[in-house]
N, C-alpha and C. Protein backbone atom coordinates (compact mmCIF):
# COMPACT_ATOMS: atom_id res chain seq x y z
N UNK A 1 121.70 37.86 335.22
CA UNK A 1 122.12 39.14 334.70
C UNK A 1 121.87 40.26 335.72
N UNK A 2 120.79 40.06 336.37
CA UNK A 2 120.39 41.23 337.71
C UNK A 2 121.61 41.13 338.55
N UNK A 3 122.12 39.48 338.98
CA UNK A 3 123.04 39.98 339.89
C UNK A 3 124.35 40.58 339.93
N UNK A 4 124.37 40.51 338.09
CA UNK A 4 125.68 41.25 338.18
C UNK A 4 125.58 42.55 338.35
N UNK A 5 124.43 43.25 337.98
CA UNK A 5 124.03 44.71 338.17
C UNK A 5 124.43 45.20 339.58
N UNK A 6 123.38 44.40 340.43
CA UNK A 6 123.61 43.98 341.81
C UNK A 6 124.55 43.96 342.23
N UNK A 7 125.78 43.22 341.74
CA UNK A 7 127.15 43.31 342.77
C UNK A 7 128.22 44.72 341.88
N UNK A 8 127.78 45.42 340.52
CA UNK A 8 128.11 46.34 340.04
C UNK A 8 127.58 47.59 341.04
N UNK A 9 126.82 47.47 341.61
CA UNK A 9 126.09 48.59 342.46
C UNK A 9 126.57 48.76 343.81
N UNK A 10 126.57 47.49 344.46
CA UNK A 10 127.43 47.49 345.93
C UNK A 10 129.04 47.70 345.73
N UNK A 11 129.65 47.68 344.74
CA UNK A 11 130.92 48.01 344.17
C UNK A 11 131.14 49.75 344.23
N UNK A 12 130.18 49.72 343.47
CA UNK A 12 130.49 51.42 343.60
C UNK A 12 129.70 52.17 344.72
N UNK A 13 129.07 51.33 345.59
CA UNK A 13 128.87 51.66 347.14
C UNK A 13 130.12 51.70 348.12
N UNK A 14 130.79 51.10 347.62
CA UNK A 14 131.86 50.17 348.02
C UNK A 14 133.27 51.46 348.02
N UNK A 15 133.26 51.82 346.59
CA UNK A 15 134.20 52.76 346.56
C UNK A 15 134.16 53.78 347.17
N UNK A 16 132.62 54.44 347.19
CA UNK A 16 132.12 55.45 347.50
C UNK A 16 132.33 56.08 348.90
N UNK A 17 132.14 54.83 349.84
CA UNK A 17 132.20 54.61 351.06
C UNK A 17 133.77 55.22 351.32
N UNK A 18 134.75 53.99 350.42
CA UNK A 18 136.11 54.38 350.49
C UNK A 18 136.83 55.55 350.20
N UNK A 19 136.58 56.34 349.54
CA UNK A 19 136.56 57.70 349.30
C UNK A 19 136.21 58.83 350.52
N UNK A 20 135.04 58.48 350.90
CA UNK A 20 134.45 59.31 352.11
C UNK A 20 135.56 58.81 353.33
N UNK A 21 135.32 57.95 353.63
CA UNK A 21 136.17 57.50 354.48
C UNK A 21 137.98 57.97 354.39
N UNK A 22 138.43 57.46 353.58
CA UNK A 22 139.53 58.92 353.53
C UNK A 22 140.06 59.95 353.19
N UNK A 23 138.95 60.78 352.96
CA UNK A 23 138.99 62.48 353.24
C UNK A 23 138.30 62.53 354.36
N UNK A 24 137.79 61.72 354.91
CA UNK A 24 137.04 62.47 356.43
C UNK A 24 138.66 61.96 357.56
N UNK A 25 139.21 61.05 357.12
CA UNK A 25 140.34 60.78 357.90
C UNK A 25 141.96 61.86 357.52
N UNK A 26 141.57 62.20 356.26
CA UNK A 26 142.89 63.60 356.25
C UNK A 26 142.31 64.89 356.40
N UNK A 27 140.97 64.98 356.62
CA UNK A 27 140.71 65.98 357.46
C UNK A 27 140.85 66.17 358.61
N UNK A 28 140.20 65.37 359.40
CA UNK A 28 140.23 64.57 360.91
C UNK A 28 141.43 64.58 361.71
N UNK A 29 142.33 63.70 360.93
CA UNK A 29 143.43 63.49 361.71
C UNK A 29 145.06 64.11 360.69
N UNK A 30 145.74 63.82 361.55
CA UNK A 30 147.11 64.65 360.50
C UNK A 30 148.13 63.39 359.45
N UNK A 31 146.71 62.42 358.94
CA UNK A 31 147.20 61.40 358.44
C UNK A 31 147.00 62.37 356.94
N UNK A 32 147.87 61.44 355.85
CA UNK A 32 147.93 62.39 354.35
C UNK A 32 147.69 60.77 353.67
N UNK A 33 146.87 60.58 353.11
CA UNK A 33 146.54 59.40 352.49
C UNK A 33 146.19 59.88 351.08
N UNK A 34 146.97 59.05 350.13
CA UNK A 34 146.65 59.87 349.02
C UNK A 34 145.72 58.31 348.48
N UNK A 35 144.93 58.84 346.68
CA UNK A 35 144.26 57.99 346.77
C UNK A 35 144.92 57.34 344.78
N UNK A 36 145.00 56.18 345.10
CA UNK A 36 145.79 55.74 343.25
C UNK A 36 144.79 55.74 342.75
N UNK A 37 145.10 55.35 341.50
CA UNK A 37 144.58 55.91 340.45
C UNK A 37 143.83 56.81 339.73
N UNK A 38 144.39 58.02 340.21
CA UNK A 38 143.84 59.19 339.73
C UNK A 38 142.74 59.86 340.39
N UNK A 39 142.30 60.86 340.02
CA UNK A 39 141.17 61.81 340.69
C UNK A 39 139.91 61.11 340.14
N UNK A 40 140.09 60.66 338.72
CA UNK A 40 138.40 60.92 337.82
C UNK A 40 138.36 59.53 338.22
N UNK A 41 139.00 58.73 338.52
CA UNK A 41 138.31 57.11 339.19
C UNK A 41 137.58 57.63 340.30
N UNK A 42 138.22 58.12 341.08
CA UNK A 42 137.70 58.14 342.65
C UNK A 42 136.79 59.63 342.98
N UNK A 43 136.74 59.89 341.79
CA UNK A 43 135.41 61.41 341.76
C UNK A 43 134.17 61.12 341.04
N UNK A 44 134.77 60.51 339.58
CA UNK A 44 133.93 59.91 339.15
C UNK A 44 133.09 58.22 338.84
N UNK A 45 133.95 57.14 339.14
CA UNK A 45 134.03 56.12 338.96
C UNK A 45 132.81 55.58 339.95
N UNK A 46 132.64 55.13 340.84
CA UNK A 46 131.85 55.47 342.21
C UNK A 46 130.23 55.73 341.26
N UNK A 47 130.03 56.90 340.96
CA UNK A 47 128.93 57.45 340.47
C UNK A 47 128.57 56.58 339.12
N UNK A 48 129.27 56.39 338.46
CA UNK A 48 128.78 55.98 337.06
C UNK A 48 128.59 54.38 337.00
N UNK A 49 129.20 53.65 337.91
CA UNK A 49 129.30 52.66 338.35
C UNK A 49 127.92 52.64 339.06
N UNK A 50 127.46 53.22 339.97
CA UNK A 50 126.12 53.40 340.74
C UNK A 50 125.01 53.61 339.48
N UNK A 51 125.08 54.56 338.65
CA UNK A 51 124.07 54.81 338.47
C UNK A 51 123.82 54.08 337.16
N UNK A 52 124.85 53.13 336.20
CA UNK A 52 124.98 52.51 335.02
C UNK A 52 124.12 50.72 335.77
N UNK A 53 124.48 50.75 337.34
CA UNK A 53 124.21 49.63 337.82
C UNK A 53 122.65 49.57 337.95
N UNK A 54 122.28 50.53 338.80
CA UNK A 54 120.96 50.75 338.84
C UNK A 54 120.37 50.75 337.21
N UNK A 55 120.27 51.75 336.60
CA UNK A 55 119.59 51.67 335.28
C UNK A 55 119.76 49.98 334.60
N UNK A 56 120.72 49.71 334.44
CA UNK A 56 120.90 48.24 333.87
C UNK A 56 120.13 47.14 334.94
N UNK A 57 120.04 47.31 335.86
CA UNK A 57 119.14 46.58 336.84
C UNK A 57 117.59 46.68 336.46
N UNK A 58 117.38 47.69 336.35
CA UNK A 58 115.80 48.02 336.17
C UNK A 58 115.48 47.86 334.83
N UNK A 59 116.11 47.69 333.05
CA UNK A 59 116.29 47.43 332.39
C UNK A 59 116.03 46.16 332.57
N UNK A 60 116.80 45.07 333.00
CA UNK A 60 116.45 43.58 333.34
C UNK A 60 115.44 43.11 333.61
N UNK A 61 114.90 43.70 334.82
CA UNK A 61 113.86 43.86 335.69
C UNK A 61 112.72 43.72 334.74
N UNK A 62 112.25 44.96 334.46
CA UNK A 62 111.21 45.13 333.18
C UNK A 62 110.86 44.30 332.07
N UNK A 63 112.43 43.57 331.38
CA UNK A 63 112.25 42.92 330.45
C UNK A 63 112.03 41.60 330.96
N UNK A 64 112.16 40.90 331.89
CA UNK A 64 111.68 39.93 332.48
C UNK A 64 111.18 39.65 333.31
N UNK A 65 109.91 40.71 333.74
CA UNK A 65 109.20 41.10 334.84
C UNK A 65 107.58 40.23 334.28
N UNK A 66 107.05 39.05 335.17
CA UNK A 66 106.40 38.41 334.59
C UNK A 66 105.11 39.44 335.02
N UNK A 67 104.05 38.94 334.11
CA UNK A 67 102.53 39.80 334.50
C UNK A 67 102.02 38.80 334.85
């Protein structure tokens, strides 16, 4: 169950990255790259994905964290 958290987290590292990466390239250069599916995926999706991954990770963690 952790690793799905785990690969839920590098996912929205993943996007995150992709996002940065092109607006620093239609700033940069005189390329116009637009991005699908909408604004609130790629403004918000990224983030909630990160931070739903983390919390659900540490959730796991705890509940099967031996003493």
């Amino acid at each position: 169950m952790k690793l799905y958290f785990d690969v839920l987290f590098l996912l929205g590292i993943i996007f995150m990255v992709i996002k940065i990466g092109i607006l620093l390239l239609n700033k940069l250069t005189p390329l116009d790259i637009t991005l699908v599916s909408g604004s609130f995926f790629w403004n918000y999706g990224s983030l909630i994905l990160i931070i739903g991954a983390g919390i659900g990770s540490s959730i796991v963690k705890d509940k099967y964290k031996e003493d």
